[in-house]
PDB file of N, CA and C in Angstrom:
ATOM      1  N   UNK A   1      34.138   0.994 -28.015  1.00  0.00           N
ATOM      2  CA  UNK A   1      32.948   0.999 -27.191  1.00  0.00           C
ATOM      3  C   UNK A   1      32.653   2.436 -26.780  1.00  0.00           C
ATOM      4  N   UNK A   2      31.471   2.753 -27.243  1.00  0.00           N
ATOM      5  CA  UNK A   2      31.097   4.337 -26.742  1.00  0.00           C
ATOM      6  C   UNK A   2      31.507   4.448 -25.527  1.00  0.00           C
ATOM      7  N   UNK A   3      31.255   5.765 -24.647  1.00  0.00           N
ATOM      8  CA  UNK A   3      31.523   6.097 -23.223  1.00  0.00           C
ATOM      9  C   UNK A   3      30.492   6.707 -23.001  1.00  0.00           C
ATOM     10  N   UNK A   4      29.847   6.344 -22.070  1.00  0.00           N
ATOM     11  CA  UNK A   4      28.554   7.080 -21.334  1.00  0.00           C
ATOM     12  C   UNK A   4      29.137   8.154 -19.806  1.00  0.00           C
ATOM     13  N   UNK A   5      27.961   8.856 -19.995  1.00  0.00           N
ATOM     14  CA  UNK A   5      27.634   9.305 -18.488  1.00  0.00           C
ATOM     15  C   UNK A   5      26.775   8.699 -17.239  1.00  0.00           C
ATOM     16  N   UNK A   6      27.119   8.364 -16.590  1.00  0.00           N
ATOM     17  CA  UNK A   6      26.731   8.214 -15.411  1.00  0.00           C
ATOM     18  C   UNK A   6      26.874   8.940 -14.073  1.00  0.00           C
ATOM     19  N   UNK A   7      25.897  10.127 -13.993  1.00  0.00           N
ATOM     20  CA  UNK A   7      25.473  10.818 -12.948  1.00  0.00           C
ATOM     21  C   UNK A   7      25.033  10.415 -11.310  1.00  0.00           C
ATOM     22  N   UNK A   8      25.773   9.560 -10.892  1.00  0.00           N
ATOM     23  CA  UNK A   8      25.397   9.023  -9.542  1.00  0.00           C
ATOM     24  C   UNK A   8      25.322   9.630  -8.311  1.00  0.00           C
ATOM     25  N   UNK A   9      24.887  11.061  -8.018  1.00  0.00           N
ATOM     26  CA  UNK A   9      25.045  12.034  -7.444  1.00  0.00           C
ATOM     27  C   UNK A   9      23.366  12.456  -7.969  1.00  0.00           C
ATOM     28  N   UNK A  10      22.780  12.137  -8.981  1.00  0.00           N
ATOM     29  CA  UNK A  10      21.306  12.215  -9.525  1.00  0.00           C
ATOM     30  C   UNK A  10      20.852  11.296  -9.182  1.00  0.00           C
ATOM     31  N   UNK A  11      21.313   9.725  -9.237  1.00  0.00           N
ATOM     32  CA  UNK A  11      20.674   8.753  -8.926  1.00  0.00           C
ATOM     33  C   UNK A  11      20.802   8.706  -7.384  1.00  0.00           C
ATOM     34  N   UNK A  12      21.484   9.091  -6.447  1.00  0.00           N
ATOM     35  CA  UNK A  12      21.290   8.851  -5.282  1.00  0.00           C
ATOM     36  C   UNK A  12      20.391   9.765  -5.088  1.00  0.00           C
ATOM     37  N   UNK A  13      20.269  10.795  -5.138  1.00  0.00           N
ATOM     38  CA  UNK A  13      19.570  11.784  -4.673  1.00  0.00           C
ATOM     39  C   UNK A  13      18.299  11.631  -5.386  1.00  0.00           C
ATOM     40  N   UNK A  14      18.027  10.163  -6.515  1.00  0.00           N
ATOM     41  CA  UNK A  14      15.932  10.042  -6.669  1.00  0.00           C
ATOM     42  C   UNK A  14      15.737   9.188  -4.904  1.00  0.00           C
ATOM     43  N   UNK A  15      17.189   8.676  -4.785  1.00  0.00           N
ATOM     44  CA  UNK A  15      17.000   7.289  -3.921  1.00  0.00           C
ATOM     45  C   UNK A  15      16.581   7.589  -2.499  1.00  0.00           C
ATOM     46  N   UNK A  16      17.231   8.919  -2.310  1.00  0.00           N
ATOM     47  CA  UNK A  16      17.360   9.127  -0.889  1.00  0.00           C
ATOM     48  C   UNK A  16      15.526   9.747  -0.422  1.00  0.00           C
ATOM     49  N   UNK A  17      14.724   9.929  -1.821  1.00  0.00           N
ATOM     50  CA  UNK A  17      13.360  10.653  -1.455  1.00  0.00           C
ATOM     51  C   UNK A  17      12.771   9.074  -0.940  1.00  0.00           C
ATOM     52  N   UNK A  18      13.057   8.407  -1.317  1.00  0.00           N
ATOM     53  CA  UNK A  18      12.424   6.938  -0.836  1.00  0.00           C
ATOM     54  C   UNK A  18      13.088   6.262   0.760  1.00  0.00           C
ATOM     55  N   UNK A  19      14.013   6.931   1.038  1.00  0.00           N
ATOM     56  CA  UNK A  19      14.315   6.560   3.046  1.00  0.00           C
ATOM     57  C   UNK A  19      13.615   6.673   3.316  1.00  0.00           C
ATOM     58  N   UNK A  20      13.348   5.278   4.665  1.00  0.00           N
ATOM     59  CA  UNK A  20      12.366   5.412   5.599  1.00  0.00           C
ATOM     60  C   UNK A  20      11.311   4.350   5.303  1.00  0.00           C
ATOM     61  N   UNK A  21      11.143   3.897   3.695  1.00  0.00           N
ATOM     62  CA  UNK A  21       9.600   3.585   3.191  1.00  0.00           C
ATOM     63  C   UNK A  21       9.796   2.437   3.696  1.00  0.00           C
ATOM     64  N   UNK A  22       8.387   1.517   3.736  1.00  0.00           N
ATOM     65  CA  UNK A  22       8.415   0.473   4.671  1.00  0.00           C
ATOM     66  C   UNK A  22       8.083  -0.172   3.274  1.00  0.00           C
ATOM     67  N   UNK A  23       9.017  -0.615   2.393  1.00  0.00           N
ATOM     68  CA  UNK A  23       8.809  -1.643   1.659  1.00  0.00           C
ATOM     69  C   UNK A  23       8.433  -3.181   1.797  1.00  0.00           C
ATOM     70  N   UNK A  24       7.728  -3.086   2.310  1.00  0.00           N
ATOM     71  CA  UNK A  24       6.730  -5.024   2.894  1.00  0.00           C
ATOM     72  C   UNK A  24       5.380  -5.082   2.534  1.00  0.00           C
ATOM     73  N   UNK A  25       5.151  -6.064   2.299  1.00  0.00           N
ATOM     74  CA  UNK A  25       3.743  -6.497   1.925  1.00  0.00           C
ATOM     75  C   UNK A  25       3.619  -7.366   3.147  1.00  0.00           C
ATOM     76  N   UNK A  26       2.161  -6.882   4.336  1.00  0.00           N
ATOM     77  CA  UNK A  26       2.205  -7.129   5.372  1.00  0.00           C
ATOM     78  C   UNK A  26       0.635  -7.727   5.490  1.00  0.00           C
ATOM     79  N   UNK A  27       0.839  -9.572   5.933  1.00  0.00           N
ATOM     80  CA  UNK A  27      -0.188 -10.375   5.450  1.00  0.00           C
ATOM     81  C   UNK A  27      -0.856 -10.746   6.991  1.00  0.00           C
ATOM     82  N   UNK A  28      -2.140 -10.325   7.017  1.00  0.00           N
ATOM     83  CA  UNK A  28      -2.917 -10.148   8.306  1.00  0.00           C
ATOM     84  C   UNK A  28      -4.370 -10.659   8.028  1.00  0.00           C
ATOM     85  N   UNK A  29      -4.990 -10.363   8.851  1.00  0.00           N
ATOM     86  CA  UNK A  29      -6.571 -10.701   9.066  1.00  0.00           C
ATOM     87  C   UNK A  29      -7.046  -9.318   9.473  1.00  0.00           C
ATOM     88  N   UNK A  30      -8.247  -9.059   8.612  1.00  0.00           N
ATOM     89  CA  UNK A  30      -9.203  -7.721   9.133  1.00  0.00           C
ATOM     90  C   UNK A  30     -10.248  -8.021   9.931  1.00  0.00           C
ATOM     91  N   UNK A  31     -10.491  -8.167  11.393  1.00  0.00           N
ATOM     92  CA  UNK A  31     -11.443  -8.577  12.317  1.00  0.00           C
ATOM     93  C   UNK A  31     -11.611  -7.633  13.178  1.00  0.00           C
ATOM     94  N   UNK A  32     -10.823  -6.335  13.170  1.00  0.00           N
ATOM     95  CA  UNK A  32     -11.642  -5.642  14.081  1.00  0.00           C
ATOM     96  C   UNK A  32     -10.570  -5.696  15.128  1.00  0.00           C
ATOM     97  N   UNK A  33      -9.471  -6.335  15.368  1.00  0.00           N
ATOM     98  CA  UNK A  33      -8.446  -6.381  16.491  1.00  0.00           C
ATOM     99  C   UNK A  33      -7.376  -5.755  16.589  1.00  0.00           C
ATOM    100  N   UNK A  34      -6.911  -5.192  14.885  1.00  0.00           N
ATOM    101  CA  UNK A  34      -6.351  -4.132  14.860  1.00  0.00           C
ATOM    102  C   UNK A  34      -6.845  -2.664  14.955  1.00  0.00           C
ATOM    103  N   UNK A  35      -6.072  -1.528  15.417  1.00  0.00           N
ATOM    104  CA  UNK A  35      -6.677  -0.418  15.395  1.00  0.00           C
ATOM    105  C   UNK A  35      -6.631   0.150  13.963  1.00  0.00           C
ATOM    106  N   UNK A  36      -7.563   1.175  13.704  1.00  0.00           N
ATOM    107  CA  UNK A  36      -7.572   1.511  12.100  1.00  0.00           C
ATOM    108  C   UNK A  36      -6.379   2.433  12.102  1.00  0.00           C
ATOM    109  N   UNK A  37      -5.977   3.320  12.588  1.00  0.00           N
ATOM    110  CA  UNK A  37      -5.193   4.414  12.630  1.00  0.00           C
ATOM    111  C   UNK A  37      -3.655   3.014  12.902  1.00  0.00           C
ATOM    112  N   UNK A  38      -3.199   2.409  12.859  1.00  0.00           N
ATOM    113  CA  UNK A  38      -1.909   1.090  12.399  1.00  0.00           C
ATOM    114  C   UNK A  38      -2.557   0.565  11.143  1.00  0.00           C
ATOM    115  N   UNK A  39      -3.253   0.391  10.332  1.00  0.00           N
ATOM    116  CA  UNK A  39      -3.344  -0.125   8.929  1.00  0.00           C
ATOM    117  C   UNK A  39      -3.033   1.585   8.351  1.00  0.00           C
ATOM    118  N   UNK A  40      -3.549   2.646   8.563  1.00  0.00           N
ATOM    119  CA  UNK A  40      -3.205   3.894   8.098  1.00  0.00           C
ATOM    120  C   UNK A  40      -1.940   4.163   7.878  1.00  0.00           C
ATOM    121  N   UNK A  41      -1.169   4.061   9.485  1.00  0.00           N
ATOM    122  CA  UNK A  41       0.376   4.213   9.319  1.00  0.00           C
ATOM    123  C   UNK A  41       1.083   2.866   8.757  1.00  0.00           C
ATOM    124  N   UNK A  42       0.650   2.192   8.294  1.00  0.00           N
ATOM    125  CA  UNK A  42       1.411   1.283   7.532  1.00  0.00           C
ATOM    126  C   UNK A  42       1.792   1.681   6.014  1.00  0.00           C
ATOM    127  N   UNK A  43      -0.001   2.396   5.799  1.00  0.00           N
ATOM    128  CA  UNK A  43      -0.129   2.503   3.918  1.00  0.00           C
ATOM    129  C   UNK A  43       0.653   3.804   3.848  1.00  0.00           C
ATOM    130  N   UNK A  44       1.168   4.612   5.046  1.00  0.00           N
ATOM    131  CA  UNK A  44       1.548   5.498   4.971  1.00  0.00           C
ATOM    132  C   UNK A  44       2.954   5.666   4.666  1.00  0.00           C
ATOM    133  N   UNK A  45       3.112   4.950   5.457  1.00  0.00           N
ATOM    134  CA  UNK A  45       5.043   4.380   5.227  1.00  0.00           C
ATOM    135  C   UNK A  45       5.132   3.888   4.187  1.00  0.00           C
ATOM    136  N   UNK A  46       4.632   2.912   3.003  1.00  0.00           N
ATOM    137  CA  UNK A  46       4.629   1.929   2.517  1.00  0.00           C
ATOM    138  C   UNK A  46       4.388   1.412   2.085  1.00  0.00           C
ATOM    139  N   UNK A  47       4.333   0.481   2.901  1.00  0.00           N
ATOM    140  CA  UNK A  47       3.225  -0.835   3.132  1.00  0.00           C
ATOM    141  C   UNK A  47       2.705  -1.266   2.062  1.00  0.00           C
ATOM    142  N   UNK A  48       2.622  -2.555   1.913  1.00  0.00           N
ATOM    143  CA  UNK A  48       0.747  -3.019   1.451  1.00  0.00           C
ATOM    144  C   UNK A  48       0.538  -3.924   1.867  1.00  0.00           C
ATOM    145  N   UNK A  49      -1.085  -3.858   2.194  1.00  0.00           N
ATOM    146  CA  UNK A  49      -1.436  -4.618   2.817  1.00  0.00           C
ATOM    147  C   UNK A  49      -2.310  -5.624   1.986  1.00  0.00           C
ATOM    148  N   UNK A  50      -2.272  -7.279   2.695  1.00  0.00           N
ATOM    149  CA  UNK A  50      -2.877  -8.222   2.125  1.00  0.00           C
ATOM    150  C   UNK A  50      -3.661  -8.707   3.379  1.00  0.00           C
ATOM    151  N   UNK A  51      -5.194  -8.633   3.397  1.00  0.00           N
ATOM    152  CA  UNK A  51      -6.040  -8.773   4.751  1.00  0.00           C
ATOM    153  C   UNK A  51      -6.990  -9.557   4.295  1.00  0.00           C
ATOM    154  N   UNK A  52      -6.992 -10.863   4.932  1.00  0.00           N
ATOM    155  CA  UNK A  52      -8.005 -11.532   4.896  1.00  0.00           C
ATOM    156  C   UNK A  52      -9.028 -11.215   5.726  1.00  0.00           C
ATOM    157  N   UNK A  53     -10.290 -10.964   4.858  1.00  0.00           N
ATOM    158  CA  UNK A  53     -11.391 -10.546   5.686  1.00  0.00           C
ATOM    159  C   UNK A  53     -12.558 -11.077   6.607  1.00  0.00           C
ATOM    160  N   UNK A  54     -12.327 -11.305   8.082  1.00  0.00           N
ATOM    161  CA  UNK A  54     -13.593 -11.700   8.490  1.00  0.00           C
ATOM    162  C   UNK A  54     -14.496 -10.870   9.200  1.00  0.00           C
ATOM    163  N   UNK A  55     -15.762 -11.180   8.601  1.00  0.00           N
ATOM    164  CA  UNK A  55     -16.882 -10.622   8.459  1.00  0.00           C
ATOM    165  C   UNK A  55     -16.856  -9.809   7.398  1.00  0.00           C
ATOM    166  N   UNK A  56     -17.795  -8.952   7.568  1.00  0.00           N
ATOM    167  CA  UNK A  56     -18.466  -7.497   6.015  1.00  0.00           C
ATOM    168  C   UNK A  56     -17.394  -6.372   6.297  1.00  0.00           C
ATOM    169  N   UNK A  57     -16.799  -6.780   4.662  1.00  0.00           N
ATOM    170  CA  UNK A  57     -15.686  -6.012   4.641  1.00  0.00           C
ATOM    171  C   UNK A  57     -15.687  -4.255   4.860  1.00  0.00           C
ATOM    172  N   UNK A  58     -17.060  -4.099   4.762  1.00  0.00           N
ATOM    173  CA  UNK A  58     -17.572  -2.358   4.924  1.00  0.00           C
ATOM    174  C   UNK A  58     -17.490  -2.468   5.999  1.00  0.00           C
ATOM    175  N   UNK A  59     -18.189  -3.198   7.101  1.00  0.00           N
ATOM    176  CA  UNK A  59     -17.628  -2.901   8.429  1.00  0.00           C
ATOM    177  C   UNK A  59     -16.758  -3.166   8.818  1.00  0.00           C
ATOM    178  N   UNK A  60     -15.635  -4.067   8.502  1.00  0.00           N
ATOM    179  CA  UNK A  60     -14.155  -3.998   9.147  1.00  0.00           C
ATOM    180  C   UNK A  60     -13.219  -2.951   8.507  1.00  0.00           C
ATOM    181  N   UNK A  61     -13.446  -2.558   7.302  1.00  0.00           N
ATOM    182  CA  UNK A  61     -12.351  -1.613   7.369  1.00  0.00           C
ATOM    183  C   UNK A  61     -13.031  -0.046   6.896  1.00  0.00           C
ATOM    184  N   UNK A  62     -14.274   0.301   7.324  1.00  0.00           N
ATOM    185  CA  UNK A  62     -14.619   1.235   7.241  1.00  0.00           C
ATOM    186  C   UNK A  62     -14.237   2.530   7.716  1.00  0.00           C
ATOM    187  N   UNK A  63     -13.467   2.513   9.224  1.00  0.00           N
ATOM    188  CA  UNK A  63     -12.573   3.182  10.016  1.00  0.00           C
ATOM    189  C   UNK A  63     -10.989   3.788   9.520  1.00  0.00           C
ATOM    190  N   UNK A  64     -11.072   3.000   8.354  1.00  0.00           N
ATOM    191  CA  UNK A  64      -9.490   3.836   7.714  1.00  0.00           C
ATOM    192  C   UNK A  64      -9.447   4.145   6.382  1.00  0.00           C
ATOM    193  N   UNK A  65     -10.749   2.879   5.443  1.00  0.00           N
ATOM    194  CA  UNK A  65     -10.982   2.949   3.728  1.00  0.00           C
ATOM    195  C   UNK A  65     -10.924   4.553   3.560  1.00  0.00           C
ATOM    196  N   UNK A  66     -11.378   5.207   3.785  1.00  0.00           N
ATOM    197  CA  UNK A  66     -12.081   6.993   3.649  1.00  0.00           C
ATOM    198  C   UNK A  66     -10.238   7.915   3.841  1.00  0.00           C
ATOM    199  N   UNK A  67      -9.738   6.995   4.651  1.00  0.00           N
ATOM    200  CA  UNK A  67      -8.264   7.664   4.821  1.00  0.00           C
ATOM    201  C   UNK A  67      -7.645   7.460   3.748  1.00  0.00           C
ATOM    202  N   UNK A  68      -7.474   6.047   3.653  1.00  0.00           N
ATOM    203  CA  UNK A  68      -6.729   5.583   2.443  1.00  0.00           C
ATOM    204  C   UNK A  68      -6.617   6.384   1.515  1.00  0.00           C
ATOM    205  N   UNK A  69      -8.008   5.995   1.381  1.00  0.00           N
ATOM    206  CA  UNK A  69      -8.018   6.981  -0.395  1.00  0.00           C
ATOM    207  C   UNK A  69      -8.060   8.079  -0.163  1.00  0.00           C
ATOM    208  N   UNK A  70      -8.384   8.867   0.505  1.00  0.00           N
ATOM    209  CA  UNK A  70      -8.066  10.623   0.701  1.00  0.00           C
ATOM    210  C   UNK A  70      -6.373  11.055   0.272  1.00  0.00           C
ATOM    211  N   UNK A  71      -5.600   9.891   0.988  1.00  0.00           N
ATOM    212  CA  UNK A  71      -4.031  10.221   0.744  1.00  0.00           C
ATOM    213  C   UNK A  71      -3.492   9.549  -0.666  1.00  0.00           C
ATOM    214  N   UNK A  72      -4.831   9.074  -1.198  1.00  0.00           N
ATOM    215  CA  UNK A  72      -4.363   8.647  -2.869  1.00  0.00           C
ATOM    216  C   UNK A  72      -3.639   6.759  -2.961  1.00  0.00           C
ATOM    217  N   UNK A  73      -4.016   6.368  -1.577  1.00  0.00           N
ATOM    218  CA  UNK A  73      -4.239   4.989  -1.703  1.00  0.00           C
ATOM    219  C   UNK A  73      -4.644   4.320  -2.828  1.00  0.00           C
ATOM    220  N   UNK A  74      -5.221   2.645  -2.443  1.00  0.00           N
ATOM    221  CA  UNK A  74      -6.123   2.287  -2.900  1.00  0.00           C
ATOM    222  C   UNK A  74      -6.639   0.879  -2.490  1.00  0.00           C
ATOM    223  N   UNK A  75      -7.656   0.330  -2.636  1.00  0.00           N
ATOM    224  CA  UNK A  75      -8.106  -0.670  -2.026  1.00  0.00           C
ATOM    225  C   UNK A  75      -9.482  -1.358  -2.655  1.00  0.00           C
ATOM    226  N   UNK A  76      -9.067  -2.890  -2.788  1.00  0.00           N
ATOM    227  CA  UNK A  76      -9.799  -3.641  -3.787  1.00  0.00           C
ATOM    228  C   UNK A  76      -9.910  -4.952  -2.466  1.00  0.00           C
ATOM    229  N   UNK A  77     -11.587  -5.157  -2.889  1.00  0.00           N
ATOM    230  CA  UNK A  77     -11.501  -6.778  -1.956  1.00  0.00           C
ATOM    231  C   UNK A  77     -11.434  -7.839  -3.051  1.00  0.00           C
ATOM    232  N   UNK A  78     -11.029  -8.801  -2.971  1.00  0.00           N
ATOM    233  CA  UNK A  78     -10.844  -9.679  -4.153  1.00  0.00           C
ATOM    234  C   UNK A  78     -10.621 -11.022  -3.397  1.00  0.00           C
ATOM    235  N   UNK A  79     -11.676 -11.764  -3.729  1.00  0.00           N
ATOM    236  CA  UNK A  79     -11.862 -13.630  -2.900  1.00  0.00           C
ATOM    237  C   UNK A  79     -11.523 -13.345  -1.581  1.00  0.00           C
ATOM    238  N   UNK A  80     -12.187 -12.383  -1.027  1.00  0.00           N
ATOM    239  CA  UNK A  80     -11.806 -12.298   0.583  1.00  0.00           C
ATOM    240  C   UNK A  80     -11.314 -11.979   1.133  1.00  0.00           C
ATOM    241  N   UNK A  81     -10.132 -11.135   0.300  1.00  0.00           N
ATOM    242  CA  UNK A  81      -9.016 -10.201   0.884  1.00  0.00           C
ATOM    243  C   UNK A  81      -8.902  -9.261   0.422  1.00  0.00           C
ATOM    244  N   UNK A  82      -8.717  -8.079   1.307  1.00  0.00           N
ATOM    245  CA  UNK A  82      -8.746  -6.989   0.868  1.00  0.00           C
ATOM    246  C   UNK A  82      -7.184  -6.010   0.649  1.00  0.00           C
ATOM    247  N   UNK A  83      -7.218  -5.600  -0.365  1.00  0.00           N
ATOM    248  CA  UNK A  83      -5.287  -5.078  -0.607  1.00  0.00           C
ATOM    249  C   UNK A  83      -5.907  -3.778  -0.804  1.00  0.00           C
ATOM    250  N   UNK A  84      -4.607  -3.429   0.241  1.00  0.00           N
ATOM    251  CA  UNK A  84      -4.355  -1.799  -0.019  1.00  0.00           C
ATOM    252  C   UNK A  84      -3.216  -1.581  -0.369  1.00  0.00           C
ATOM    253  N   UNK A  85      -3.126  -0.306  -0.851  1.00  0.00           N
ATOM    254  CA  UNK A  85      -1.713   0.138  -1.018  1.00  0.00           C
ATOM    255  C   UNK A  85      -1.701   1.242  -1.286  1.00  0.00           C
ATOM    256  N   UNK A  86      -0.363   1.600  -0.693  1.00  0.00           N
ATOM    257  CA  UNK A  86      -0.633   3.548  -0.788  1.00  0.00           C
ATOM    258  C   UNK A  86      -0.271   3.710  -2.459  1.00  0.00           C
ATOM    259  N   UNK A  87      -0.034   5.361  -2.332  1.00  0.00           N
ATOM    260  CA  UNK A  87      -0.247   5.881  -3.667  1.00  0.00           C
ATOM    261  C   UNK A  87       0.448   5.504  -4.734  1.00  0.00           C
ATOM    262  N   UNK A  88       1.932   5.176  -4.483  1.00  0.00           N
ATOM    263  CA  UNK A  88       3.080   4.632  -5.102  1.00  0.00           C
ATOM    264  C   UNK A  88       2.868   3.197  -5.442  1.00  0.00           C
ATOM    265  N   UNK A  89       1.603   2.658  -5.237  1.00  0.00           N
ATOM    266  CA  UNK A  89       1.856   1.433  -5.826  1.00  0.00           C
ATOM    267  C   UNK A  89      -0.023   1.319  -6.596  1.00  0.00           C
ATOM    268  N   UNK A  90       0.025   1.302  -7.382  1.00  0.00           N
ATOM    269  CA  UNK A  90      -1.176   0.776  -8.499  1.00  0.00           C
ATOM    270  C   UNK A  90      -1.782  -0.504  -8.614  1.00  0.00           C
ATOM    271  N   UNK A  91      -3.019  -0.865  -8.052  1.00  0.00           N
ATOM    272  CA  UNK A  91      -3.812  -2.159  -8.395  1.00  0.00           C
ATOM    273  C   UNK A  91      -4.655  -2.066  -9.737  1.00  0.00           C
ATOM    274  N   UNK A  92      -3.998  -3.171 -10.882  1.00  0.00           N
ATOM    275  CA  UNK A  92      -4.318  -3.656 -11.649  1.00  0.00           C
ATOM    276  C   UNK A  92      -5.217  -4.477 -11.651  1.00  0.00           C
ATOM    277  N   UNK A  93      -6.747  -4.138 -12.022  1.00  0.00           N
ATOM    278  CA  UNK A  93      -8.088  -4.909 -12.084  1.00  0.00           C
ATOM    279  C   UNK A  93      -8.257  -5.352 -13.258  1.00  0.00           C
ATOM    280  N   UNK A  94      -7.316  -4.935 -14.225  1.00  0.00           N
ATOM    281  CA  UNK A  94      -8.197  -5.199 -16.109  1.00  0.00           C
ATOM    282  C   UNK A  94      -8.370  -6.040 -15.873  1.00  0.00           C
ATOM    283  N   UNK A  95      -7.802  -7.656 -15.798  1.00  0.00           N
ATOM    284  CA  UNK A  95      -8.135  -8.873 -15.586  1.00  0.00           C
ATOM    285  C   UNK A  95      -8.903  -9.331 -15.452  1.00  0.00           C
ATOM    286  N   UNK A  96      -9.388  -8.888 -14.817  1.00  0.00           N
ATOM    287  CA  UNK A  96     -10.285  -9.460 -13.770  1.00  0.00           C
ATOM    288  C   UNK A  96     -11.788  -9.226 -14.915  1.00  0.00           C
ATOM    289  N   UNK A  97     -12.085  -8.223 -15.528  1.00  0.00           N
ATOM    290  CA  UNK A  97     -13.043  -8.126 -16.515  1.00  0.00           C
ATOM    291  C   UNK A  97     -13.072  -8.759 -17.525  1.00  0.00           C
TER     292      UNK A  97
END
């Protein structure tokens, strides 16, 4: 049986750039009762968010959308809910076309 290397002194050290991250998918309602600057620090840590939207989704999350994506977010409404997610995580639309 061959013998490999295993560098685990490389692999901890991809691991340790990821402490801290708030790995959760965090399932809420967008009405206006949260503050925008807490959906920000969520996508910031983390996060993603799954928000069911009531009312016009331009006006409920108009107060942080412009943040999002400035820090390389992203955010899709889809049957009423709107998902964000920061930069580290990619929403897949092909489907959907």
């Amino acid at each position: 049986m061959p013998e490999f290397d295993l560098d685990l002194q490389a692999v901890e050290s991809q691991l340790e750039g990821d402490e801290g991250a708030d790995h959760r998918v965090i399932l809420d309602i967008l009405d206006g009762t949260t503050p925008d600057e807490e959906w920000v620090r969520c996508i910031t840590n983390g996060a993603i968010l799954v928000l069911n939207v009531d009312g016009d989704v331009n006006e409920q999350a108009g107060g942080f959308a412009r943040d999002v994506r400035d820090s390389g977010g992203s955010l899709v409404h889809f049957r009423g809910f709107l998902i964000v997610t920061p930069p580290s995580v990619e929403i897949d639309t092909d489907r959907l076309e």
